[in-house]
C-alpha atoms as a PDB file:
ATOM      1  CA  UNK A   1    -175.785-128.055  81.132  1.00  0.00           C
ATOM      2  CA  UNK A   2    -173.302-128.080  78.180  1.00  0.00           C
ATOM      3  CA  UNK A   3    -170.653-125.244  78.242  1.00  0.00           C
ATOM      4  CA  UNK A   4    -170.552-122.638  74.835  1.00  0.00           C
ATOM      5  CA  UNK A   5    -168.806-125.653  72.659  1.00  0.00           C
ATOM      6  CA  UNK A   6    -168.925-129.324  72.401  1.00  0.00           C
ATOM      7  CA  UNK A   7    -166.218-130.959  71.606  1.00  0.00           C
ATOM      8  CA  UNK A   8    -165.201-134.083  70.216  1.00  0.00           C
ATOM      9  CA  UNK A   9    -161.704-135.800  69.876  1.00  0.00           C
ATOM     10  CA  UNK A  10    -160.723-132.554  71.336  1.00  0.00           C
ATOM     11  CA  UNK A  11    -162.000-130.351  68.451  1.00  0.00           C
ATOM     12  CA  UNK A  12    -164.355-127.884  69.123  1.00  0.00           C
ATOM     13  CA  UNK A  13    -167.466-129.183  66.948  1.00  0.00           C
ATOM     14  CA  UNK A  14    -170.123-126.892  65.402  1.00  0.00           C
ATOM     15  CA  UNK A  15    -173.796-126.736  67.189  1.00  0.00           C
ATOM     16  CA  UNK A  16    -176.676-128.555  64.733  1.00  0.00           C
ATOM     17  CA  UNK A  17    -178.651-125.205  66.343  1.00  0.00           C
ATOM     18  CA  UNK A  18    -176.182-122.605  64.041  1.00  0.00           C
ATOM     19  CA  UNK A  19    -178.022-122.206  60.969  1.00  0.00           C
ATOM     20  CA  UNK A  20    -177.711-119.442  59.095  1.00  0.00           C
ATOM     21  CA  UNK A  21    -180.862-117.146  60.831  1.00  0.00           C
ATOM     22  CA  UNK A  22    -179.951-118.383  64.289  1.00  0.00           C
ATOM     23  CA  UNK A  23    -176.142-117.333  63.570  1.00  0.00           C
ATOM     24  CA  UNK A  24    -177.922-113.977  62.519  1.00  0.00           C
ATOM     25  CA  UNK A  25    -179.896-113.660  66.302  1.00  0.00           C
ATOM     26  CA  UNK A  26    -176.252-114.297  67.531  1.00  0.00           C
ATOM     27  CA  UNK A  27    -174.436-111.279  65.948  1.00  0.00           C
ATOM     28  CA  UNK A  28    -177.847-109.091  66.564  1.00  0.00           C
ATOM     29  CA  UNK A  29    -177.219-109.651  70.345  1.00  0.00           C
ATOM     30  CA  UNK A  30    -173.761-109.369  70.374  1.00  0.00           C
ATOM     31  CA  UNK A  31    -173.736-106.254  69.294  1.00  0.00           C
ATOM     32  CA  UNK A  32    -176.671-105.184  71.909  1.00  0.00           C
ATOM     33  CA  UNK A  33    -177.652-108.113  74.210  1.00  0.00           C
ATOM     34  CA  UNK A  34    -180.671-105.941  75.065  1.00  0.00           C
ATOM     35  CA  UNK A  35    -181.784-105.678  72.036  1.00  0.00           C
ATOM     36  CA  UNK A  36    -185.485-106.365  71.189  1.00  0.00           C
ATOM     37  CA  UNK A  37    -187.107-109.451  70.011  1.00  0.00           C
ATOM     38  CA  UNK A  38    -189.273-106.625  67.521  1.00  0.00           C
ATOM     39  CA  UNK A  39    -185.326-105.439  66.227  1.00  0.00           C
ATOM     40  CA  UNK A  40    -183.644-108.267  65.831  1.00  0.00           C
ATOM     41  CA  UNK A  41    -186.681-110.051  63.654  1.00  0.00           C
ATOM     42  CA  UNK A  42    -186.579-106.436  61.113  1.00  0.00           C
ATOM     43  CA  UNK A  43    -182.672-106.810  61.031  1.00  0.00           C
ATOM     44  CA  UNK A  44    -182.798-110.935  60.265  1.00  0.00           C
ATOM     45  CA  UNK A  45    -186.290-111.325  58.604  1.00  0.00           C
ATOM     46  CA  UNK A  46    -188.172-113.531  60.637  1.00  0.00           C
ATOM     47  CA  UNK A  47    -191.002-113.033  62.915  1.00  0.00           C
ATOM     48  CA  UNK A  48    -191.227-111.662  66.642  1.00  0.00           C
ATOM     49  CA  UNK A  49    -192.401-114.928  67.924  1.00  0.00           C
ATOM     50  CA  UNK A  50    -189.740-116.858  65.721  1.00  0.00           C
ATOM     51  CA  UNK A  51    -187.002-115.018  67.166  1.00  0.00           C
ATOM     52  CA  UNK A  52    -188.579-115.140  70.263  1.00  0.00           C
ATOM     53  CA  UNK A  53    -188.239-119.237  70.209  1.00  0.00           C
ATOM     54  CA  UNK A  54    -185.138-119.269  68.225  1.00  0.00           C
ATOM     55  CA  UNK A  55    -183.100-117.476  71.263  1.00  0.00           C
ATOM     56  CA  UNK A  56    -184.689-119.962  74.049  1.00  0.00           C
ATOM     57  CA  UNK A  57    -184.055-122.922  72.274  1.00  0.00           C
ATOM     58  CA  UNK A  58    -180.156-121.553  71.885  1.00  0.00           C
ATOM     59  CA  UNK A  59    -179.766-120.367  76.050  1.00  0.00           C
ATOM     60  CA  UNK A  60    -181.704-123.909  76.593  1.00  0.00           C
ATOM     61  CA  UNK A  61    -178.665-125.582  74.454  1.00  0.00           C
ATOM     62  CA  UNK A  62    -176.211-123.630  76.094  1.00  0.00           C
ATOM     63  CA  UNK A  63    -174.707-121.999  72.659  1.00  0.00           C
ATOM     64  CA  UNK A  64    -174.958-118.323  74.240  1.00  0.00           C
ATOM     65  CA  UNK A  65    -175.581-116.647  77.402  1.00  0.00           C
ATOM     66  CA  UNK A  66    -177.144-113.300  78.034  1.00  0.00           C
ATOM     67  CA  UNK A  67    -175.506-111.488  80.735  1.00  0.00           C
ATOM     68  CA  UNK A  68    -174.412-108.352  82.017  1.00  0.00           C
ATOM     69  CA  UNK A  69    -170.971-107.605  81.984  1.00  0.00           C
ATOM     70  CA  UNK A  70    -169.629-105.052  84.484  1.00  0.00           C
ATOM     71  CA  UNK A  71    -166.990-102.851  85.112  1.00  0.00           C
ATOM     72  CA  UNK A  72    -164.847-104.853  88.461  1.00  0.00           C
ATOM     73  CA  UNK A  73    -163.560-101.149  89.216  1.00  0.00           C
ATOM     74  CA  UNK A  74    -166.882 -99.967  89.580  1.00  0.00           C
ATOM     75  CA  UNK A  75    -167.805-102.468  91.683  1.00  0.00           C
ATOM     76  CA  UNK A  76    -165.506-101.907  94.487  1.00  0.00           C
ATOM     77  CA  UNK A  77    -163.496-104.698  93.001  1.00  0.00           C
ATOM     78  CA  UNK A  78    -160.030-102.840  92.744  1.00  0.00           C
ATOM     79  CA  UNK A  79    -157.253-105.965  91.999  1.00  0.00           C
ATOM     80  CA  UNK A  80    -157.685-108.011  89.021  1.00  0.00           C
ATOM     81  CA  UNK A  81    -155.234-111.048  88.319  1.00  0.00           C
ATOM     82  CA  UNK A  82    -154.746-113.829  85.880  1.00  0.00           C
ATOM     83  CA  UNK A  83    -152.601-116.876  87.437  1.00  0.00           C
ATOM     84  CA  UNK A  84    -150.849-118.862  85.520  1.00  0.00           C
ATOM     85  CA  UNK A  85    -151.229-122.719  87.395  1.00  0.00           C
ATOM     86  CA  UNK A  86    -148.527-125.662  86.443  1.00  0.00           C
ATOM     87  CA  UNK A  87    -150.191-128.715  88.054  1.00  0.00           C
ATOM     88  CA  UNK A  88    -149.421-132.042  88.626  1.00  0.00           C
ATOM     89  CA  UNK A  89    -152.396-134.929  87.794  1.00  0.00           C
ATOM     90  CA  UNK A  90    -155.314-134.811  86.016  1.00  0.00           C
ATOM     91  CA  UNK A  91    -155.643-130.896  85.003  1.00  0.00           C
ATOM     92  CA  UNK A  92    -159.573-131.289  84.924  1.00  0.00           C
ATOM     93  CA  UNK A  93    -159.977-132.099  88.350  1.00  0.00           C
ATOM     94  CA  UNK A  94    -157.583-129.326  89.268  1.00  0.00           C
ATOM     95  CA  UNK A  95    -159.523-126.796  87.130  1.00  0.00           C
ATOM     96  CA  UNK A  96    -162.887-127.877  88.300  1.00  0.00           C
ATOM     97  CA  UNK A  97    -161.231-127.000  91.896  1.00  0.00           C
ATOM     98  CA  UNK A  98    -160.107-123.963  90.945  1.00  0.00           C
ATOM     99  CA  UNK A  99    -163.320-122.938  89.077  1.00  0.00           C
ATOM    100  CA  UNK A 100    -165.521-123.147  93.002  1.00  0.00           C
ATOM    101  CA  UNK A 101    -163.357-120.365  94.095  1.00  0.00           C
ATOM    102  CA  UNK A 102    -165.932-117.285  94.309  1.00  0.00           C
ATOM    103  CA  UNK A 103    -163.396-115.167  93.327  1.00  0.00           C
ATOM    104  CA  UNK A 104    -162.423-116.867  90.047  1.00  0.00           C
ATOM    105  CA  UNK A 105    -164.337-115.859  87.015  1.00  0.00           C
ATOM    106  CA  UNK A 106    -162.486-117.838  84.262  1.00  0.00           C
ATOM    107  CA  UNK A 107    -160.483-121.141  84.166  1.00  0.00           C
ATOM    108  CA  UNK A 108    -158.933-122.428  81.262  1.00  0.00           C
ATOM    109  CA  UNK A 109    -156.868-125.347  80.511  1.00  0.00           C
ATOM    110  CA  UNK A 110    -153.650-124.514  77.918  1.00  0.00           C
ATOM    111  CA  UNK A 111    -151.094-125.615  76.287  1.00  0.00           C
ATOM    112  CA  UNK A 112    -147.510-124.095  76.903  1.00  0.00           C
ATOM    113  CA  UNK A 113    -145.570-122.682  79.742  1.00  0.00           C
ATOM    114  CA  UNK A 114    -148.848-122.753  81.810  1.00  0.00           C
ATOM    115  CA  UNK A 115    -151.615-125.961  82.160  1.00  0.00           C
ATOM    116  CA  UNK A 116    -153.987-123.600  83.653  1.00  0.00           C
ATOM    117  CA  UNK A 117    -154.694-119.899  83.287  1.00  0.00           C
ATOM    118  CA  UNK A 118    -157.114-118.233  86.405  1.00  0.00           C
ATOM    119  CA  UNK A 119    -158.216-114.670  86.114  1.00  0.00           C
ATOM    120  CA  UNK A 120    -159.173-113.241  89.674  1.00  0.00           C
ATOM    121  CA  UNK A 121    -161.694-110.030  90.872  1.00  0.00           C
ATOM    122  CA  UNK A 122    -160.637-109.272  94.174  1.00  0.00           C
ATOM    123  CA  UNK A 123    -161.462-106.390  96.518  1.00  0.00           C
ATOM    124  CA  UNK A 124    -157.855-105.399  97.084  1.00  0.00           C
ATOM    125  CA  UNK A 125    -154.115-106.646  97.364  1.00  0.00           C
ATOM    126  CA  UNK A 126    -154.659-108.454 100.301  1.00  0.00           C
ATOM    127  CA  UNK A 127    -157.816-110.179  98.989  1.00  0.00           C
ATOM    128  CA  UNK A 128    -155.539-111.520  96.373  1.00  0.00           C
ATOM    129  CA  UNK A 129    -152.667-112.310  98.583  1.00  0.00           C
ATOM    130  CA  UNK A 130    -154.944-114.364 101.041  1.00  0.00           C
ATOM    131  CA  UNK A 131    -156.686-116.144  97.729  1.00  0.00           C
ATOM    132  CA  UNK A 132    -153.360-117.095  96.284  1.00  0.00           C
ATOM    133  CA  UNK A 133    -151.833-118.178  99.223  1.00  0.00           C
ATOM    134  CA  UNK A 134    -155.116-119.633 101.040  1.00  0.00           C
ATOM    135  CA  UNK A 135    -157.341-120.960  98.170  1.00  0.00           C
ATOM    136  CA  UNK A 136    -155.033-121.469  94.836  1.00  0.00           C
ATOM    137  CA  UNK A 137    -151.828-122.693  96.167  1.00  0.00           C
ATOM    138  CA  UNK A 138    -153.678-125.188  98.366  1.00  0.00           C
ATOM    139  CA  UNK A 139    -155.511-127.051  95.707  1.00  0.00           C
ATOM    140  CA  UNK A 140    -154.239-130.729  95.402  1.00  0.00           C
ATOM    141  CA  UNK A 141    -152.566-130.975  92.043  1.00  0.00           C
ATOM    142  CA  UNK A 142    -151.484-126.802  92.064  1.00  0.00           C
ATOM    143  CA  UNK A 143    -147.646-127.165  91.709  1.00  0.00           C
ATOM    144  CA  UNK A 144    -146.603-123.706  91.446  1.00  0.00           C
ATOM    145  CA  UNK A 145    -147.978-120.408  89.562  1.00  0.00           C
ATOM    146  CA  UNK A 146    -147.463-117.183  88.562  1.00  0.00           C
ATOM    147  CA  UNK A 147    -149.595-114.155  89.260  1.00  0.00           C
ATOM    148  CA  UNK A 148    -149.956-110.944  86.383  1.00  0.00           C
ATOM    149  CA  UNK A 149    -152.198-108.504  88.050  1.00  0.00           C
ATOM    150  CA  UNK A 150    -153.970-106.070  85.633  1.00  0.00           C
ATOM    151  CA  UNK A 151    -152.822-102.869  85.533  1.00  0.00           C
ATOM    152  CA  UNK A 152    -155.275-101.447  82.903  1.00  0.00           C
ATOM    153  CA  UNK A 153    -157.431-102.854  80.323  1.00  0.00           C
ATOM    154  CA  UNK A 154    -157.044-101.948  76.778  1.00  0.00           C
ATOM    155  CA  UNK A 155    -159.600-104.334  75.425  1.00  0.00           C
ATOM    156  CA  UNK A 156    -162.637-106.348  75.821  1.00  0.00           C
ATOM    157  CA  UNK A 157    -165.100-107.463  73.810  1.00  0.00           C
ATOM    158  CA  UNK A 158    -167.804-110.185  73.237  1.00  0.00           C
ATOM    159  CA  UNK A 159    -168.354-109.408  69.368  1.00  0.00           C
ATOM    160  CA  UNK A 160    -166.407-112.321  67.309  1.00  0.00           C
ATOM    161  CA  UNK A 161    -169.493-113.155  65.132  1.00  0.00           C
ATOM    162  CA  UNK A 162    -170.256-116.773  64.557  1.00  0.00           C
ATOM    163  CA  UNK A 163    -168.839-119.273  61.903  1.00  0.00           C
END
């Protein structure tokens, strides 16, 4: 399955599915990914059943995901982290390493003082502690990193439209 973006010559390249009503659906669920098919047709003026078709074809493309997002906290998840990885080697194999760990939930590859950045929901400090030491800093390629654990979060969201 494709990830959100395709790319090509390393630009991110725009989906043949984003036309104008489909980019619509988008910003309908984003703002209320349990919205109804019945809403979001009234709010973009199409039909039930086209709406209905328009999101499948866009999860079978792999242009958007519906999901739940949860509170970690609530969860019983108390230590969140994101690592900053310098790596040595090919930093796709390293990141596709990295992203089998069950307690990663984002990998990214980057440009700067980090190749890799690795946010981390673990039950506790120890959790993380045994993760960094037992899971991250043994990859092949991991050459050293640098942990910022969360303190609070001031900010998430899911809501940046479509171009």
């Amino acid at each position: 399955m494709r990830g959100f973006w395709e790319h090509s010559r390393g630009m991110a390249a725009v989906s043949p599915l984003l036309d104008d009503a489909n980019r619509a659906i988008i910003e309908q669920l984003q703002g209320d990914g349990r919205r109804s098919y019945a809403a979001i047709a009234a709010a973009v003026g199409l039909s039930e059943a086209a709406v209905r078709q328009r999101v499948q074809r866009l999860l079978d493309a792999g242009v958007m995901q519906i999901v739940a997002v949860t509170d970690p906290l609530q969860l019983g998840f108390s230590r969140q982290a994101m690592v900053g990885v310098r790596a040595d080697g090919d930093l796709s194999e390293v990141a596709a390493k990295l992203a089998k760990l069950p307690e990663v939930d984002y990998v990214v590859v980057t440009a700067g003082s980090f190749d890799l950045l690795v946010e981390l929901v673990c039950n506790d400090d120890d959790h993380l502690l045994s993760v960094l030491n037992n899971s991250i800093r043994t990859v092949p390629g991991v050459r050293d990193s640098e942990t910022f654990v969360y303190l609070k979060l001031a900010k998430q969201t899911y809501t940046w439209g479509v171009r």
